[in-house]
N, C-alpha and C. Protein backbone atom coordinates (compact mmCIF):
# COMPACT_ATOMS: atom_id res chain seq x y z
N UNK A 1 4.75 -1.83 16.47
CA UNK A 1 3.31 -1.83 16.32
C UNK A 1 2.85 -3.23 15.88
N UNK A 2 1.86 -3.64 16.23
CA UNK A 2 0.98 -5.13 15.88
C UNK A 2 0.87 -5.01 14.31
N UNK A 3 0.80 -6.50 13.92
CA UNK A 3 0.14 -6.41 12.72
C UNK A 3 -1.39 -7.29 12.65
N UNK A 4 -1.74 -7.05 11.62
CA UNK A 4 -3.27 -7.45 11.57
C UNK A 4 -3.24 -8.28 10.58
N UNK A 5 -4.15 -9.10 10.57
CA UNK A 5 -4.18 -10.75 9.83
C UNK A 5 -5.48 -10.81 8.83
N UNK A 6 -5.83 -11.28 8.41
CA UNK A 6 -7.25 -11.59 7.35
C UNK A 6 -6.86 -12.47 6.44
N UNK A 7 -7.77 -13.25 6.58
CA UNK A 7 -8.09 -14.84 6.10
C UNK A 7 -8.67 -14.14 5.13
N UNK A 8 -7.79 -15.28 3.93
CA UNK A 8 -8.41 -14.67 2.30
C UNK A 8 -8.43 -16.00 1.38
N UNK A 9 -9.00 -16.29 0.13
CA UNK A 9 -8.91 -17.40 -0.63
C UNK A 9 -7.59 -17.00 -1.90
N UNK A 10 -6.54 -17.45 -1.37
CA UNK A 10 -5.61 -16.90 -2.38
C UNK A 10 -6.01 -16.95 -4.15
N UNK A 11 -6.84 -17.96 -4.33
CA UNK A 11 -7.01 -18.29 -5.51
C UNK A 11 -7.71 -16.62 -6.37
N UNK A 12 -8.58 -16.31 -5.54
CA UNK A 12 -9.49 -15.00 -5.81
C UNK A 12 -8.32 -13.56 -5.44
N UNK A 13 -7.16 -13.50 -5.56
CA UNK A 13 -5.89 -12.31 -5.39
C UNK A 13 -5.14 -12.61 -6.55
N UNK A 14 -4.82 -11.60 -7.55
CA UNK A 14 -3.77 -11.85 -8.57
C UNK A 14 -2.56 -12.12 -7.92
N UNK A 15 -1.73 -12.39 -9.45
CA UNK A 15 -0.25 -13.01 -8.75
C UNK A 15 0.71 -12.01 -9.21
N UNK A 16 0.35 -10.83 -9.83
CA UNK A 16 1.05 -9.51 -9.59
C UNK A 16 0.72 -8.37 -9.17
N UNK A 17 1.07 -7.64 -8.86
CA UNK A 17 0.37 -6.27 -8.72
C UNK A 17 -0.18 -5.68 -9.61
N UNK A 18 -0.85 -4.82 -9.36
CA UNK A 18 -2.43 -4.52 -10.54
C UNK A 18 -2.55 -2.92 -9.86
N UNK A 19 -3.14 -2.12 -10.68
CA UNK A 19 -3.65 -0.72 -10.14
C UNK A 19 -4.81 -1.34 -9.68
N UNK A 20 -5.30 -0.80 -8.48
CA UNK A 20 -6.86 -1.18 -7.89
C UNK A 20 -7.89 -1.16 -8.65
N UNK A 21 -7.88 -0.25 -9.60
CA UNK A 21 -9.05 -0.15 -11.03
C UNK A 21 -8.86 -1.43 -11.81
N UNK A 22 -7.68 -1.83 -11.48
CA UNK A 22 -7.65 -3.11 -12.32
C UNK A 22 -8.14 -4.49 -11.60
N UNK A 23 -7.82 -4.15 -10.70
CA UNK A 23 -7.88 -5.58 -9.55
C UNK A 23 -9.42 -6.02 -9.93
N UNK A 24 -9.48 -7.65 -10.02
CA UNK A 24 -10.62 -8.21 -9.91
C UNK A 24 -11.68 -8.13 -9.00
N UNK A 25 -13.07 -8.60 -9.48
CA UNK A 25 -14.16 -8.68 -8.40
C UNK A 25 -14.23 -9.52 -7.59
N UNK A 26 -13.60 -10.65 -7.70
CA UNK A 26 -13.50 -12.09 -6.95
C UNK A 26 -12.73 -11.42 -5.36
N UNK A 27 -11.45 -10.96 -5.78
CA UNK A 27 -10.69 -10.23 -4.74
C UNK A 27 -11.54 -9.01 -3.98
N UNK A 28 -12.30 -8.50 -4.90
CA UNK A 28 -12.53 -7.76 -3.71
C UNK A 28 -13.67 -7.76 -2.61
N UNK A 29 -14.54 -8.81 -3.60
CA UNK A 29 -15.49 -10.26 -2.61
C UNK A 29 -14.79 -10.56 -1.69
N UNK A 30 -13.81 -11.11 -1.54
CA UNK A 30 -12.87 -11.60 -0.84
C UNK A 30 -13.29 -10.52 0.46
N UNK A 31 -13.42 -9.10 0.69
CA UNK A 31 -12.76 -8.34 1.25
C UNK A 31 -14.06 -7.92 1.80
N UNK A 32 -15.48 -9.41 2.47
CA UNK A 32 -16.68 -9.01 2.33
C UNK A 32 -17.13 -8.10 3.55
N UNK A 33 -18.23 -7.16 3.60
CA UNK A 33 -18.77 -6.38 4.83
C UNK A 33 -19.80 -6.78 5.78
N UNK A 34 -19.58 -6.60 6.82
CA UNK A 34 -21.15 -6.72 7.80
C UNK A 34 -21.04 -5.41 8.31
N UNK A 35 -22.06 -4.70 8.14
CA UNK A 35 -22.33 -3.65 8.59
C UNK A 35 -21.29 -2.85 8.60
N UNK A 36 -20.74 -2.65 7.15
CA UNK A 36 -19.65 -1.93 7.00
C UNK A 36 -18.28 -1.93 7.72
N UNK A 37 -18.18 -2.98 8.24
CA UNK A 37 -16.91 -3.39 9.20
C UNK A 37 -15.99 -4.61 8.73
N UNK A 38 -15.23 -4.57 8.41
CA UNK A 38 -14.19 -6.12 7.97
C UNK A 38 -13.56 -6.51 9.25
N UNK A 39 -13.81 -7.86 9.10
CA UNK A 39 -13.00 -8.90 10.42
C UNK A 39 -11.62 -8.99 10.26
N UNK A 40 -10.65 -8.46 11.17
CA UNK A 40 -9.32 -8.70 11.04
C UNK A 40 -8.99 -9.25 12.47
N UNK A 41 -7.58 -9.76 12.55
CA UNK A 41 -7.24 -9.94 13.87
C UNK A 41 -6.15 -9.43 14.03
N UNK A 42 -5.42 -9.21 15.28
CA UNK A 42 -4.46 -8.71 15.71
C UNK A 42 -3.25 -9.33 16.37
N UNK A 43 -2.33 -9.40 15.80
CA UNK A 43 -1.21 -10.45 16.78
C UNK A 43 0.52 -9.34 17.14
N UNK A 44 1.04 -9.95 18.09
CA UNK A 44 2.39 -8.90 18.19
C UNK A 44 3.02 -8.65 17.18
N UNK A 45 3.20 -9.84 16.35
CA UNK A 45 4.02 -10.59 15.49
C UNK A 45 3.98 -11.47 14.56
N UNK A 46 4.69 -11.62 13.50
CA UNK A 46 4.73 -12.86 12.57
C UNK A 46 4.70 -14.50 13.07
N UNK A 47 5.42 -14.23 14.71
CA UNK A 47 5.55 -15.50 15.59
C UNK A 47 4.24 -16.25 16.12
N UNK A 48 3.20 -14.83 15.73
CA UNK A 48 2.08 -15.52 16.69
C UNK A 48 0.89 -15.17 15.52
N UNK A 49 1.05 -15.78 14.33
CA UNK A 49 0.45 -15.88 13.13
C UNK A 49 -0.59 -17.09 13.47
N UNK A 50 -0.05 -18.27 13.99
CA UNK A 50 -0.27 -19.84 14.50
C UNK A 50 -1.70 -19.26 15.58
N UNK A 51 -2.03 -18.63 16.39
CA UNK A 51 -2.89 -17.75 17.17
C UNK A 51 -4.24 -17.36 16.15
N UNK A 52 -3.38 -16.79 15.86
CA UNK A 52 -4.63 -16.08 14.53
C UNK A 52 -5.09 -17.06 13.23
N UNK A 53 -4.19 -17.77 13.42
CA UNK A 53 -5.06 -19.12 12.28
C UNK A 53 -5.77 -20.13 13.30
N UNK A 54 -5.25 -20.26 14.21
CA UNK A 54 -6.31 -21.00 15.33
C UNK A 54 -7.76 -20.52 15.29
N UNK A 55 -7.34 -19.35 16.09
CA UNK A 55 -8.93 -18.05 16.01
C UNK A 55 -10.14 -18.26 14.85
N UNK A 56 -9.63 -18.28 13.43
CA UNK A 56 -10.31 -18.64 12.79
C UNK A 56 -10.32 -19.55 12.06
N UNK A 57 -10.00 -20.79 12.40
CA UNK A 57 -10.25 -22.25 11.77
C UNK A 57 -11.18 -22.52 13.06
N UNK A 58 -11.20 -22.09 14.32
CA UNK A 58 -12.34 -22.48 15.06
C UNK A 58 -13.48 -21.55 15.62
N UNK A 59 -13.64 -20.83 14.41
CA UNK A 59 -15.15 -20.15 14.19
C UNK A 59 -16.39 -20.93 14.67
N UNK A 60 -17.41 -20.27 15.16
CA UNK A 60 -18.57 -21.19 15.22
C UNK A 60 -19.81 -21.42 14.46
N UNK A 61 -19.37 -21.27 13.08
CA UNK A 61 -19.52 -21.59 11.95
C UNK A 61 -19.01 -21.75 11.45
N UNK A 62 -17.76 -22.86 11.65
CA UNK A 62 -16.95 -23.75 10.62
C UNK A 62 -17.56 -25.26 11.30
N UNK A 63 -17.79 -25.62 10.23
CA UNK A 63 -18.39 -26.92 10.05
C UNK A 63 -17.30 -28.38 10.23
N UNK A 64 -15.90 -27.68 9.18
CA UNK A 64 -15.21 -29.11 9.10
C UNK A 64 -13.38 -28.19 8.95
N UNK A 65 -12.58 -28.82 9.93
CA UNK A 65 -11.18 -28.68 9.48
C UNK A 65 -10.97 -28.38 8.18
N UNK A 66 -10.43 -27.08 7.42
CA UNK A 66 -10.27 -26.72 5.87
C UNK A 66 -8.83 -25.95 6.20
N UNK A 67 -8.32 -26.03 4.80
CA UNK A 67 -7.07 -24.81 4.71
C UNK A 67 -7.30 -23.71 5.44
N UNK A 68 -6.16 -23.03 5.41
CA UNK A 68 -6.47 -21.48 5.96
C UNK A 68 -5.68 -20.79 5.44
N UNK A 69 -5.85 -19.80 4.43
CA UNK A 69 -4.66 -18.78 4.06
C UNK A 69 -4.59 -17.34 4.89
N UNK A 70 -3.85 -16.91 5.05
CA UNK A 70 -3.40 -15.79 5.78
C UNK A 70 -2.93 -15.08 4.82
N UNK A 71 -3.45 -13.90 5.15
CA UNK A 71 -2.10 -12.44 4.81
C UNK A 71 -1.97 -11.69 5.59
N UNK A 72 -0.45 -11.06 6.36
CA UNK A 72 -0.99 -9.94 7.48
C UNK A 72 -0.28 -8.85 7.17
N UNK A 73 -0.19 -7.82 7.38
CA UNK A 73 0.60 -6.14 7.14
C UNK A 73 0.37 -5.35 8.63
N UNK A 74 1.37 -4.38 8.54
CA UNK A 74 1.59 -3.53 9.76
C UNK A 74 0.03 -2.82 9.97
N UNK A 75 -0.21 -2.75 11.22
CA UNK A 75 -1.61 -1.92 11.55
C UNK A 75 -1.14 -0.57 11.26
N UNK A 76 -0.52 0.26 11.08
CA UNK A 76 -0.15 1.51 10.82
C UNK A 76 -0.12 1.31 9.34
N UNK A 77 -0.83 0.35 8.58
CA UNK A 77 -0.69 0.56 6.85
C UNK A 77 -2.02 0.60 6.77
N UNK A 78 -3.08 0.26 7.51
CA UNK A 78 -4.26 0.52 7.17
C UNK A 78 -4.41 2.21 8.02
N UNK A 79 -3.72 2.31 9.75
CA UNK A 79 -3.87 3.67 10.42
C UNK A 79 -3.75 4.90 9.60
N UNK A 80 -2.62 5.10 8.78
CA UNK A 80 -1.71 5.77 7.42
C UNK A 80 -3.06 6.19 7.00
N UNK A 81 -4.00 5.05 6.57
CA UNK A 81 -5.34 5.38 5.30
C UNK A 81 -6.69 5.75 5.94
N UNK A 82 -6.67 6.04 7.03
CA UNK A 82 -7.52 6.69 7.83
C UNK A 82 -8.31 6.10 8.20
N UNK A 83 -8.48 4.21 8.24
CA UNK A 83 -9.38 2.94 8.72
C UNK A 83 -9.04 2.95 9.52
N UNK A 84 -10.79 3.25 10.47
CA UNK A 84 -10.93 3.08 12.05
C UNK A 84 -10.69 1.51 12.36
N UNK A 85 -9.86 1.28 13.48
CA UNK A 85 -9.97 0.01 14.16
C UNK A 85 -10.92 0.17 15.31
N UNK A 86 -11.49 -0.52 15.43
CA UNK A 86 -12.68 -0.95 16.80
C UNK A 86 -12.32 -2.05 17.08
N UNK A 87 -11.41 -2.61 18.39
CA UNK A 87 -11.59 -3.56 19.04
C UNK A 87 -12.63 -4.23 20.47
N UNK A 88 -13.47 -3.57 20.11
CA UNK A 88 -14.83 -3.27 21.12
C UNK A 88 -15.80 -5.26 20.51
N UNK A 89 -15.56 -5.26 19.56
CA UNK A 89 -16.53 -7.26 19.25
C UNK A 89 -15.57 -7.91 19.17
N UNK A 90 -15.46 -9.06 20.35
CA UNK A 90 -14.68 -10.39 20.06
C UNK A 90 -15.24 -10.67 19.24
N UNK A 91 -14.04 -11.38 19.03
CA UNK A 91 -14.20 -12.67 17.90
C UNK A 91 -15.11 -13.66 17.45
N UNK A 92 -15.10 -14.03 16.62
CA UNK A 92 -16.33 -15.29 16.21
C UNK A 92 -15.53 -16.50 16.31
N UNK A 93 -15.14 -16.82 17.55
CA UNK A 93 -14.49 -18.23 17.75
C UNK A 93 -14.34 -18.83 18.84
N UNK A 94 -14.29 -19.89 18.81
CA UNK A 94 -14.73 -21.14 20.05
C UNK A 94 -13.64 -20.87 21.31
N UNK A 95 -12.44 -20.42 20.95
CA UNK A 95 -11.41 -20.47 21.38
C UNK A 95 -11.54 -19.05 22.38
N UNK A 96 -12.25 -18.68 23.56
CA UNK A 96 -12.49 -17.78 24.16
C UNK A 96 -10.90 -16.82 24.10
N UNK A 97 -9.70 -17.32 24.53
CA UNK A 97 -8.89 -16.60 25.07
C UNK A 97 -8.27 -16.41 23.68
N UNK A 98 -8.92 -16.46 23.02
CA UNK A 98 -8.65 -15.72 21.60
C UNK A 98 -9.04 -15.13 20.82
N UNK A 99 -10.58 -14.97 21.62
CA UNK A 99 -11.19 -13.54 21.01
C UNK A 99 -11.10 -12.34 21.02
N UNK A 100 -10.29 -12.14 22.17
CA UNK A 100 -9.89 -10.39 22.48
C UNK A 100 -8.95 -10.13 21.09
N UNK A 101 -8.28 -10.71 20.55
CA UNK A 101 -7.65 -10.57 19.24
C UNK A 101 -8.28 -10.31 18.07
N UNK A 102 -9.22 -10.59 17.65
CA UNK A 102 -10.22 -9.53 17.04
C UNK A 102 -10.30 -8.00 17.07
N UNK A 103 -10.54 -7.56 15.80
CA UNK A 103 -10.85 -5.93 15.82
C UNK A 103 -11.58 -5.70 14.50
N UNK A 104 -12.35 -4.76 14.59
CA UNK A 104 -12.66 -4.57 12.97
C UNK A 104 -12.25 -3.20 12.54
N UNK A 105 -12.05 -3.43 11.21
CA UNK A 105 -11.95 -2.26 10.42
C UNK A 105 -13.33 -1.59 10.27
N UNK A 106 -13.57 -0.42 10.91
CA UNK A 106 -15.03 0.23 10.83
C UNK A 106 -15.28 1.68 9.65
N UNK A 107 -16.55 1.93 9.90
CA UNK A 107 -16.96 2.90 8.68
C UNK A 107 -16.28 2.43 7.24
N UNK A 108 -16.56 1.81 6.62
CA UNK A 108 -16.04 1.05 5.37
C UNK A 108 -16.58 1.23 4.43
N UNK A 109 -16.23 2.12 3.31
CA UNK A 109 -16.62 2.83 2.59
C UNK A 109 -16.02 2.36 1.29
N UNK A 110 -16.22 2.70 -0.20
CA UNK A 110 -16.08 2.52 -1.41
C UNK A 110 -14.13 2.80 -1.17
N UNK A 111 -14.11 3.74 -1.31
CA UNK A 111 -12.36 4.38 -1.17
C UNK A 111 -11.74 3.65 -0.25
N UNK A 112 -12.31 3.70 1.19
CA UNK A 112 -11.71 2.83 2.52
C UNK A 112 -11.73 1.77 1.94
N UNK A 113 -12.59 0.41 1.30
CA UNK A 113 -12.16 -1.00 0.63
C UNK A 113 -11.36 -0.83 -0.39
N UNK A 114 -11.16 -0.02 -1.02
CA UNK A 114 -9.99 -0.07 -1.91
C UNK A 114 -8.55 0.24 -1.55
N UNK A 115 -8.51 1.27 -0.41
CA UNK A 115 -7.22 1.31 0.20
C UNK A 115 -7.13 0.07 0.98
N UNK A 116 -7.73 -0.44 1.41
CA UNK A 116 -7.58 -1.71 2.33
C UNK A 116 -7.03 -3.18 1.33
N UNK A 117 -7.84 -3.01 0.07
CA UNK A 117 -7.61 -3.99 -0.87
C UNK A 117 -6.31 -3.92 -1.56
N UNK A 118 -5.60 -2.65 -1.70
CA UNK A 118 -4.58 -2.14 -2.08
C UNK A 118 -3.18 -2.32 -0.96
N UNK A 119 -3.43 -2.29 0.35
CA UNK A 119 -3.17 -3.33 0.91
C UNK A 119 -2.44 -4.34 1.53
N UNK A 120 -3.71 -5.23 1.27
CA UNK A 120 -3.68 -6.45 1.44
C UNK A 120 -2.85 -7.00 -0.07
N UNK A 121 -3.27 -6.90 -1.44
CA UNK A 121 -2.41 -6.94 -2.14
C UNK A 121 -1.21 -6.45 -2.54
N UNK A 122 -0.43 -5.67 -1.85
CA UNK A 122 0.52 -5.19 -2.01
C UNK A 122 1.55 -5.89 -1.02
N UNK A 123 0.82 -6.37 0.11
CA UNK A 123 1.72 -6.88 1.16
C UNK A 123 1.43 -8.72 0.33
N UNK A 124 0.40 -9.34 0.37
CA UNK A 124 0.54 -10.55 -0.46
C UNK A 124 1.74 -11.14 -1.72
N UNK A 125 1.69 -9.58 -2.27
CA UNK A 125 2.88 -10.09 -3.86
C UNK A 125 3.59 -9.40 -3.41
N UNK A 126 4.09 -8.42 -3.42
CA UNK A 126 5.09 -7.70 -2.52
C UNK A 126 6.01 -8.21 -1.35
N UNK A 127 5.30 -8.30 -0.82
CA UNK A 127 6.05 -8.21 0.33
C UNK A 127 6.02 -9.83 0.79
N UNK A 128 5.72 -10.51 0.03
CA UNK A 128 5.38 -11.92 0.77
C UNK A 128 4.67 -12.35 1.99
N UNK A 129 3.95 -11.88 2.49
CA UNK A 129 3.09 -11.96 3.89
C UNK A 129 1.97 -12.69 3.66
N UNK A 130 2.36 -14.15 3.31
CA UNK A 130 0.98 -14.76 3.10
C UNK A 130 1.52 -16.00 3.65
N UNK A 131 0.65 -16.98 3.98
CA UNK A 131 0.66 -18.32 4.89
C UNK A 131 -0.35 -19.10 4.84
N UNK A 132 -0.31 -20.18 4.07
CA UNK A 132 -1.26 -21.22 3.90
C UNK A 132 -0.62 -21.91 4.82
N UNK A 133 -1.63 -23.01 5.84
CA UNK A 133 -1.96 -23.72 6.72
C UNK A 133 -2.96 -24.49 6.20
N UNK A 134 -2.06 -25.62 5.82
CA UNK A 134 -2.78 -27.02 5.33
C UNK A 134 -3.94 -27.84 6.21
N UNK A 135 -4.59 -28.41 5.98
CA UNK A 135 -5.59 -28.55 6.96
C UNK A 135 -5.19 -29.77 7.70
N UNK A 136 -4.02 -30.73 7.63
CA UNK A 136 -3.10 -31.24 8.65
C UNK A 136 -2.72 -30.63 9.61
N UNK A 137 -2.06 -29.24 9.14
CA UNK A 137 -1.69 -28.58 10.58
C UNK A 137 -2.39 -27.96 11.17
N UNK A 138 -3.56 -27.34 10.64
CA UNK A 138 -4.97 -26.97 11.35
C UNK A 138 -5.65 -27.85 12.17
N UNK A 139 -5.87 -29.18 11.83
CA UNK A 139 -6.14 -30.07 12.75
C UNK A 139 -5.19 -30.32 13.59
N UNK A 140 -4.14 -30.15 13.49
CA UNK A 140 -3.14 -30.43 15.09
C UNK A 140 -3.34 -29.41 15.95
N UNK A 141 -3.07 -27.81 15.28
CA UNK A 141 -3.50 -27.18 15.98
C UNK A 141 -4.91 -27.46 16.89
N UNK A 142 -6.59 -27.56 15.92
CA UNK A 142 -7.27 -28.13 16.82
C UNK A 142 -7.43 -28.80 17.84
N UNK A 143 -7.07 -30.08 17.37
CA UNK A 143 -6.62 -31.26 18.48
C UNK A 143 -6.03 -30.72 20.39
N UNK A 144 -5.13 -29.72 19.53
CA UNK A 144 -4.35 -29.87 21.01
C UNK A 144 -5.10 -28.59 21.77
N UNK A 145 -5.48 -27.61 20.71
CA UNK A 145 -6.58 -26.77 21.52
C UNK A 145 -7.35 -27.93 22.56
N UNK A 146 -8.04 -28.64 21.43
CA UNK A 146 -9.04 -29.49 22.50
C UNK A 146 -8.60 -29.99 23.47
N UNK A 147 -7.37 -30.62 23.13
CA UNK A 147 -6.23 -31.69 24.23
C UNK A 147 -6.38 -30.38 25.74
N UNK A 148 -6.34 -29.08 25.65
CA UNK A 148 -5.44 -28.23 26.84
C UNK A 148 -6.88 -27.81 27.00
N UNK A 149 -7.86 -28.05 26.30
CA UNK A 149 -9.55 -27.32 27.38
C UNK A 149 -9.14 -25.93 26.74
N UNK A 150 -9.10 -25.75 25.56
CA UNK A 150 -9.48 -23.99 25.56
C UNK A 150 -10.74 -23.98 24.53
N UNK A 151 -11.14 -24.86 24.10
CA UNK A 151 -12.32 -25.07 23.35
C UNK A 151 -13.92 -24.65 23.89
N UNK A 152 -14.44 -24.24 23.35
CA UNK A 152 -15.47 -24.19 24.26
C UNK A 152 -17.23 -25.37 23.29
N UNK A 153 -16.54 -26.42 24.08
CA UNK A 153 -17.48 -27.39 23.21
C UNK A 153 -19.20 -26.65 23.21
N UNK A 154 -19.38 -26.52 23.54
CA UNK A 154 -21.22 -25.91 23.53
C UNK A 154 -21.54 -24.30 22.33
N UNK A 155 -20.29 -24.33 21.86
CA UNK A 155 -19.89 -22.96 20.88
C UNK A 155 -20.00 -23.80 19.55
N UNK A 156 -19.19 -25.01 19.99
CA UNK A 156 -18.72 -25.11 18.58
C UNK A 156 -19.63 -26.31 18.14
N UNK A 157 -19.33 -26.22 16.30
CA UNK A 157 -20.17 -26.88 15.67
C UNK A 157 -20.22 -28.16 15.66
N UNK A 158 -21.68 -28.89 15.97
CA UNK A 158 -21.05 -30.74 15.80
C UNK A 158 -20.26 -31.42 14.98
N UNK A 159 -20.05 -31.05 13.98
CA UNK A 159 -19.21 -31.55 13.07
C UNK A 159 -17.98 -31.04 13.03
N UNK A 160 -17.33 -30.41 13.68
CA UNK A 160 -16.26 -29.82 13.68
C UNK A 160 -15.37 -30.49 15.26
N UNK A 161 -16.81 -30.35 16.22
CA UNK A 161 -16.09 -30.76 17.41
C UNK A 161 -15.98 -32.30 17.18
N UNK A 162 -16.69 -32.84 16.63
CA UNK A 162 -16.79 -34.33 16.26
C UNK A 162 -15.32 -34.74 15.55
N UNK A 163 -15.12 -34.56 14.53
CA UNK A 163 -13.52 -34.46 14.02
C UNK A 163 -12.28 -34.05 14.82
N UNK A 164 -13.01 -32.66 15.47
CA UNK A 164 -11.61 -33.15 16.36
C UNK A 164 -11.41 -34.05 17.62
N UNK A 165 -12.11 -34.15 17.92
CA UNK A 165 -12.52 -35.80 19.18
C UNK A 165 -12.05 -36.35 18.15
N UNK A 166 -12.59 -36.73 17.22
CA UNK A 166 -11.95 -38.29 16.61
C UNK A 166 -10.38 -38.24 16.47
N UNK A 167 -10.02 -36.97 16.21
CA UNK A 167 -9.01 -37.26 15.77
C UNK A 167 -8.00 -36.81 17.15
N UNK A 168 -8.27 -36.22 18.14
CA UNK A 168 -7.99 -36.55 19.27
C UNK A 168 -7.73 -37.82 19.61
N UNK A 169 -8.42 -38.96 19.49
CA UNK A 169 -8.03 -39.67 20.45
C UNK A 169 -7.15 -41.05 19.50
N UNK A 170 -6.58 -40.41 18.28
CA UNK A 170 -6.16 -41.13 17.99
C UNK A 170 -3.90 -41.24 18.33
């Protein structure tokens, strides 16, 4: 089965496990809603983690090359807790052939964010499934997106496509 990915600010996740009553508010900010749906993505594998940090370091509302932390867990750990997946909205990213990788977690409810938050932190300290991507290797990644044309310059933000041209052509 796939696992599913979500970009988080590690700083805002404790560094042990916690009962969910305990877990902070920062973390579960972290874990924010639009219309009751959380943005996750979907990849085969741990191999194609590099995919899913692409996807969203080139949002079209990211302004400038930044870190990226990752955490991902089996899609059958959120299926288990009765969170609908909807893969029906691409993605929010420049990178067209990487929006079908998108899905959201739908109907998202008080209990549903806490099993979800429960988790995501359990697989973070636990299980080790987390991946910071320095914003060196985010920009290479960029770069060579741009280098192979999968960018879609008229998506993305001037300041973002601007940096990576520059740093393209160096």
């Amino acid at each position: 089965m796939a696992i599913l990915v979500r970009k988080i600010a590690r700083a805002k996740w404790p560094d042990e496990l916690c009962g969910i009553d305990k877990l902070n508010g920062d973390a579960i900010s972290d874990l924010r809603t639009t219309n009751n749906t959380i943005s996750l993505w979907r990849v085969a594998s741990e191999a194609e983690l590099p995919s899913a940090m692409l996807a969203l370091s080139a949002s079209s509302k990211s302004s400038k090359v930044e870190n990226v932390s990752l955490v991902w867990f089996p899609e059958a750990a959120i299926l288990e807790r009765n969170i609908r997946l909807d893969s029906e909205t691409p993605g929010d990213t420049v990178i067209s052939d990487l929006a079908s990788l998108h899905c959201d977690a739908c109907e998202i409810t008080y209990k549903s964010l806490g099993d979800l938050a429960s988790v995501l932190m359990l697989e973070l300290i636990q299980e080790k499934h987390y991946k910071r991507y320095g914003k060196a290797e985010v920009k290479k990644a960029l770069v060579n997106a741009y280098k192979d044309k999968r960018i879609s310059a008229e998506k993305c933000m001037p300041s973002l496509l601007d940096e990576i041209q520059k740093s393209a052509q160096l």
